[in-house]
Each structure stands twice: as structure tokens, then as C-alpha cells.
Protein backbone atom coordinates (compact mmCIF):
# COMPACT_ATOMS: atom_id res chain seq x y z
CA UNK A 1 101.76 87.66 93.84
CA UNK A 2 104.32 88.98 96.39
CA UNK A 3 103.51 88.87 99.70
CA UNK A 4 105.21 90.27 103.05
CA UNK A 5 103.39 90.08 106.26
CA UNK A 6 103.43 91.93 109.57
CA UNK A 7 101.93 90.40 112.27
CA UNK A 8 102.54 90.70 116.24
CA UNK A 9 103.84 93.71 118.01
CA UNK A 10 104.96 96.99 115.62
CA UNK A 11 108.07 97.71 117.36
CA UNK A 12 111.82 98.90 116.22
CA UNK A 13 113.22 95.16 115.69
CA UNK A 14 110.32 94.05 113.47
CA UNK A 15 110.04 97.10 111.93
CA UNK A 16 113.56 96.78 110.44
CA UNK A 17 113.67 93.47 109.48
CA UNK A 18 110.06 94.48 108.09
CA UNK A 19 111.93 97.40 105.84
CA UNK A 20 114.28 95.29 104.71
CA UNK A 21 112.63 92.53 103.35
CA UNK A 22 110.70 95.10 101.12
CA UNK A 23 113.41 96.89 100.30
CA UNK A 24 114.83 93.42 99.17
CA UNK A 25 111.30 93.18 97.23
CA UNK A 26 112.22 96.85 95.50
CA UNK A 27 114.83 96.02 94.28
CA UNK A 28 114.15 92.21 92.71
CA UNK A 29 111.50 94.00 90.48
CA UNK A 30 108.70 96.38 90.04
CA UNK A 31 105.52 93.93 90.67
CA UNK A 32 103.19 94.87 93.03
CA UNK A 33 103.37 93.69 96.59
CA UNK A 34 100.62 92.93 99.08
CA UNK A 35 101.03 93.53 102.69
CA UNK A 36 98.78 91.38 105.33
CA UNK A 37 98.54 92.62 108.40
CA UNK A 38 97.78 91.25 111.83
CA UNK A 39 99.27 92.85 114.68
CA UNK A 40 98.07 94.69 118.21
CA UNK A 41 100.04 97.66 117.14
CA UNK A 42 102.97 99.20 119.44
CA UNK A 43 105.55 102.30 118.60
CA UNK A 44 104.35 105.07 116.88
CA UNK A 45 107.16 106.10 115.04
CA UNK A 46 107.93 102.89 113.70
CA UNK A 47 104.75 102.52 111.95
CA UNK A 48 105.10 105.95 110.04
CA UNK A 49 108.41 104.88 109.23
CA UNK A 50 106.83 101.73 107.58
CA UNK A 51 103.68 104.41 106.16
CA UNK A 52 106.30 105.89 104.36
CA UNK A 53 108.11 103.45 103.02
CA UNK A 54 104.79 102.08 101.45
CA UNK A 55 103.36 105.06 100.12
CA UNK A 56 107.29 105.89 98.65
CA UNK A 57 107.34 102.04 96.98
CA UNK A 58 108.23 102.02 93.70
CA UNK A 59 105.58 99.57 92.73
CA UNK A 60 102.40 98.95 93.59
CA UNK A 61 101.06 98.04 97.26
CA UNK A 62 97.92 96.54 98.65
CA UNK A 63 96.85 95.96 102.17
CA UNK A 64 94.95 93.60 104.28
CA UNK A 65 93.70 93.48 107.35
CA UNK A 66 93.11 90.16 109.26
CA UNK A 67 92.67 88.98 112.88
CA UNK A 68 93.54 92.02 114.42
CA UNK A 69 94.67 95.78 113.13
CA UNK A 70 94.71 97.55 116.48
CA UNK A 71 96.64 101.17 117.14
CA UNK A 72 99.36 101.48 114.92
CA UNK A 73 99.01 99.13 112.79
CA UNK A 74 95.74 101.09 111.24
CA UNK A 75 98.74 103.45 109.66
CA UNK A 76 100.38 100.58 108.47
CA UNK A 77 97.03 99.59 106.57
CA UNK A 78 96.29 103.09 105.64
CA UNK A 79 99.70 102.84 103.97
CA UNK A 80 98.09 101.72 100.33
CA UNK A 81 95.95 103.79 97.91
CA UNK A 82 92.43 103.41 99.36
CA UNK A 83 91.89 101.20 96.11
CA UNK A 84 93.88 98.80 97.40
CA UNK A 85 92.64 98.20 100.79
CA UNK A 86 90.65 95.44 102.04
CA UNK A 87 89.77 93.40 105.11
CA UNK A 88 88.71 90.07 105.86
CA UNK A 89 85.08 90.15 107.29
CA UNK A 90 85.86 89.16 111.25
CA UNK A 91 88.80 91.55 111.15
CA UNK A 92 89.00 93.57 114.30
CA UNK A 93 89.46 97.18 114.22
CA UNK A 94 90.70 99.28 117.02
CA UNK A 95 92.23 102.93 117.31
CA UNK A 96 93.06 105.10 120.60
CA UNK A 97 94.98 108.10 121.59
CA UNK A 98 98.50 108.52 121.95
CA UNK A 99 100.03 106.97 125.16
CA UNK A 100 103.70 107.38 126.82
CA UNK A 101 105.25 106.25 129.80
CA UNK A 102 108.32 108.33 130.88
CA UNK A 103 109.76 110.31 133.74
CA UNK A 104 112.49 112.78 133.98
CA UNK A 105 113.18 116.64 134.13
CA UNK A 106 110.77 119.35 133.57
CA UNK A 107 112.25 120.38 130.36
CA UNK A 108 112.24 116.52 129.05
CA UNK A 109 108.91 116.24 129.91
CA UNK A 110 107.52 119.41 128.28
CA UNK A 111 109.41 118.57 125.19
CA UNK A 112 108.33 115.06 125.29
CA UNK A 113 104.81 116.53 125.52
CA UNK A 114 105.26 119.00 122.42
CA UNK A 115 106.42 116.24 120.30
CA UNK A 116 103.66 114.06 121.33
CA UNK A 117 101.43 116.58 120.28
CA UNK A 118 102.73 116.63 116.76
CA UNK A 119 102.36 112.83 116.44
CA UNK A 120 99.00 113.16 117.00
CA UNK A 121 98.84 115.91 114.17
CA UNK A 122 100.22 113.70 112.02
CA UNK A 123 98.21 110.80 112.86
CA UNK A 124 94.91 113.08 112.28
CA UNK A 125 96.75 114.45 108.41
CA UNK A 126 96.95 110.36 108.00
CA UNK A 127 93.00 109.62 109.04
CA UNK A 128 91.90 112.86 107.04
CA UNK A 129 94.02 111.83 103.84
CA UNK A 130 93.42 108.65 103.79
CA UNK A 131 90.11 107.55 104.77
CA UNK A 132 86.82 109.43 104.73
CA UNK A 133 86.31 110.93 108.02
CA UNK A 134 87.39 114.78 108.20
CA UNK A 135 89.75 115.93 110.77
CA UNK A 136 86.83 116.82 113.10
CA UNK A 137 85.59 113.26 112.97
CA UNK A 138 88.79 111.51 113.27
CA UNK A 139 89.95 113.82 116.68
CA UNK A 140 86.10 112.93 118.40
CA UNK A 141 85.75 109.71 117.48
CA UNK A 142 89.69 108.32 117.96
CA UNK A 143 91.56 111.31 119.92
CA UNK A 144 89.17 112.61 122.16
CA UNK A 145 89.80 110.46 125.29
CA UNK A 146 92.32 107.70 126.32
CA UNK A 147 89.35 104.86 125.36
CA UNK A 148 90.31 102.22 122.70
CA UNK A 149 87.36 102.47 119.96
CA UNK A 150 86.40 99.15 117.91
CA UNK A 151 85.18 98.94 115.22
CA UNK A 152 84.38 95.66 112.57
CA UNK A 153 84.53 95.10 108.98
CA UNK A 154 81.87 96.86 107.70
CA UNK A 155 81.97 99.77 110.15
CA UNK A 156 86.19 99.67 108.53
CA UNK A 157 84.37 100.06 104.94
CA UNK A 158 81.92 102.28 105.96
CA UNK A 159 84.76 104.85 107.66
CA UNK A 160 87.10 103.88 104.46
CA UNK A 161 89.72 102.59 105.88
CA UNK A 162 89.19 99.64 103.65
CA UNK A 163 87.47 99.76 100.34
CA UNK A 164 86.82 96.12 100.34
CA UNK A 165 85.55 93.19 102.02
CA UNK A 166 87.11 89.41 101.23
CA UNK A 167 84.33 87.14 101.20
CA UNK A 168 84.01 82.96 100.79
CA UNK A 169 82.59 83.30 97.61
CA UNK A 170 85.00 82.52 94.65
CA UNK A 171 87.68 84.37 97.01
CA UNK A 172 85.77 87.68 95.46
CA UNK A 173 86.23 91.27 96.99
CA UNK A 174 82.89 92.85 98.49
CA UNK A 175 82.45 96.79 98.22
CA UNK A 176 84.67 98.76 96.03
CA UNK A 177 86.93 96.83 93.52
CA UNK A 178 90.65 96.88 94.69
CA UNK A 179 92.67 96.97 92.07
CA UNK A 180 95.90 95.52 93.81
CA UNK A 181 93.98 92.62 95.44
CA UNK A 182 91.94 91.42 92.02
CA UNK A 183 93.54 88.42 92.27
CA UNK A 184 93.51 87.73 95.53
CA UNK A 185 91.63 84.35 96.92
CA UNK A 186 90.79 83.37 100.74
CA UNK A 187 92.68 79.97 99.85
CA UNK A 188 96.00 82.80 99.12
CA UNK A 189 96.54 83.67 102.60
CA UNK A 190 99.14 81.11 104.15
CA UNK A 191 98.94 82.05 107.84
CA UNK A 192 99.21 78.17 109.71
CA UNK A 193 102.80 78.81 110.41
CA UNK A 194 102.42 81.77 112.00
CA UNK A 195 102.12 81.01 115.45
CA UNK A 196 102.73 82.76 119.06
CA UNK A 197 102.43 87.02 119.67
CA UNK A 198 106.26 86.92 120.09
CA UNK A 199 106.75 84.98 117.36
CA UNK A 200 109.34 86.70 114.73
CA UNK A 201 106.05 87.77 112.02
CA UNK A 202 107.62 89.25 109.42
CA UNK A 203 107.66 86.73 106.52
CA UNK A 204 107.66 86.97 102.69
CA UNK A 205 107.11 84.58 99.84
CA UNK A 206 106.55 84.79 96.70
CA UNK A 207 104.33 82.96 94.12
């Protein structure tokens, strides 16, 4: 199984080594790749820019979600079929508004604002497509205030923004079978060397 994982801060460096090493996976050969994710979130636009790449892959992808999948990197996770999403079962969920920090003149700011505004539209086309809240549900519940909203495991499942659960019995998948992850095990996930938020966290192997 070939694995790449993202874990710490979403941000332009990490996303391009991030890119790269899957491009690097592309190319070597069409087997499906599973993406493990673990990371506080950060930029926006990088994280589409990863969505995309994902949901344009020219093989098969499957996420996970471990530790942490905070902000951003929800649309990293949302980046596989729904099939092919699962969660380990103390996985912490959390999603918020759009934030930015800037100053400058009038016009910059009211453009600034605009786009802004059509991040968050396509954030709310990625909730609606890909998990099963509607658009209504996804604005009140994630874009209605400047709050961060957690939610666990189950309540993940429940929303669909996994369709499985990774449980310590025979390293089997809980809730919906994921067809990516079937042969996925707990005992799989080689994490111990991934220390430290600042740590460089993009690393692939390959089995």
C-alpha cells in the first residue's frame, strides 16, 4: 500500500513538497494511494490546491483522519470518494469560518473581502458535495459565526465526512466498507517518527 502523509501546519511550503511527492507517486504507477492526515489546518488555498490534486489523481485515493483534522485540513480529507474515507476513533474534528489578517487601501480591502467571500462558496460546494449535510446545514453549523465547532468520530460518520471508523479489532473498518482502506490495519500506520508541530510532515513510503 502507498502511503503519503500530511501532518502539521497546511501551508505553501508543505503543500508543495506535499504535491510533489504524489505527483512522484502518479507517475511510478497507477496503484492506489492512501493519504493520513494529521494536521491543525492553516491556508486556505493551499488545501484546495491539494483537494484538487486528489480528486484529479489518476489512481485511486483514500483518506484518514488521525490525531487531529482541524480547518483546512477537513478539505484535504474530503478530498477522496466518500467510500474511501475513514477515521481513527479519538480523531478530533474541528471546522470554523474563514479568517484573514490584513491591512491596506480601501480598494484592497474590499477586494480582499469579495474574494473571501467566494472561498467560503467554495468551501460550502465542498461540504454539500461531499458529505451529507446540505448547504443550509453546512453555513449554520460551520459558517455562521467565527466559533471553532468540534466534533468526534462518530459525530465525523454521522455528518459523512468519513464513512468509516478504524477499530482494534483485526484492524477492521466500522460503518460503511471503504473500499480503498480494505486492507488497511491499526498495526499499518507508522507514525513514531513523526515528531514536533514544525516538524517537516510530509513523508511517503511504500510497502
Amino acid at each position: 500500500m502507498r502511503k503519503v502523509y500530511l501532518f502539521g501546519e497546511i501551508n505553501n511550503e508543505r503543500t508543495e513538497k506535499f504535491i510533489t511527492q504524489l505527483h512522484e507517486l502518479f507517475e511510478e504507477s497507477r496503484e492506489p494511494i492512501t493519504v493520513f492526515v494529521n494536521s491543525c489546518g492553516g491556508s486556505v488555498t493551499d488545501a484546495l490546491a491539494i483537494y484538487d490534486v486528489l480528486q484529479n489523481a489518476p489512481c485511486e485515493i483514500s483518506t484518514v483522519g488521525l490525531g487531529k483534522v482541524h480547518s483546512s485540513a477537513i478539505t484535504v480529507l474530503l478530498s477522496a470518494p466518500s467510500a474511501n474515507r475513514a477515521s481513527f476513533p479519538n480523531t478530533e474534528f474541528m471546522s470554523h469560518d474563514v479568517s484573514w489578517k490584513s491591512d491596506g487601501p480601501r480598494a484592497f480591502l474590499k477586494d480582499r473581502v469579495d474574494q473571501l467571500e467566494r472561498t467560503v462558496e467554495q468551501l460550502l460546494a465542498v461540504y454539500t458535495r461531499d458529505t451529507n449535510l446540505s448547504r443550509e446545514q453546512a453555513g449554520a453549523v460551520f459558517f455562521r459565526d467565527m466559533a471553532d465547532h468540534y466534533f468526534s468520530a462518530e459525530e465525523a460518520l454521522e455528518m459523512g465526512f468519513v464513512s468509516s471508523i478504524i477499530t482494534r479489532e483485526s484492524g477492521q473498518l466500522r460503518g460503511t466498507a471503504c473500499v480503498g482502506l480494505s486492507a488497511v490495519e491499526v498495526s499499518s500506520v507508522e507514525v513514531s517518527s513523526v515528531t514536533g508541530e514544525e516538524m517537516t510532515a510530509v513523508n511517503s513510503s511504500q510497502d
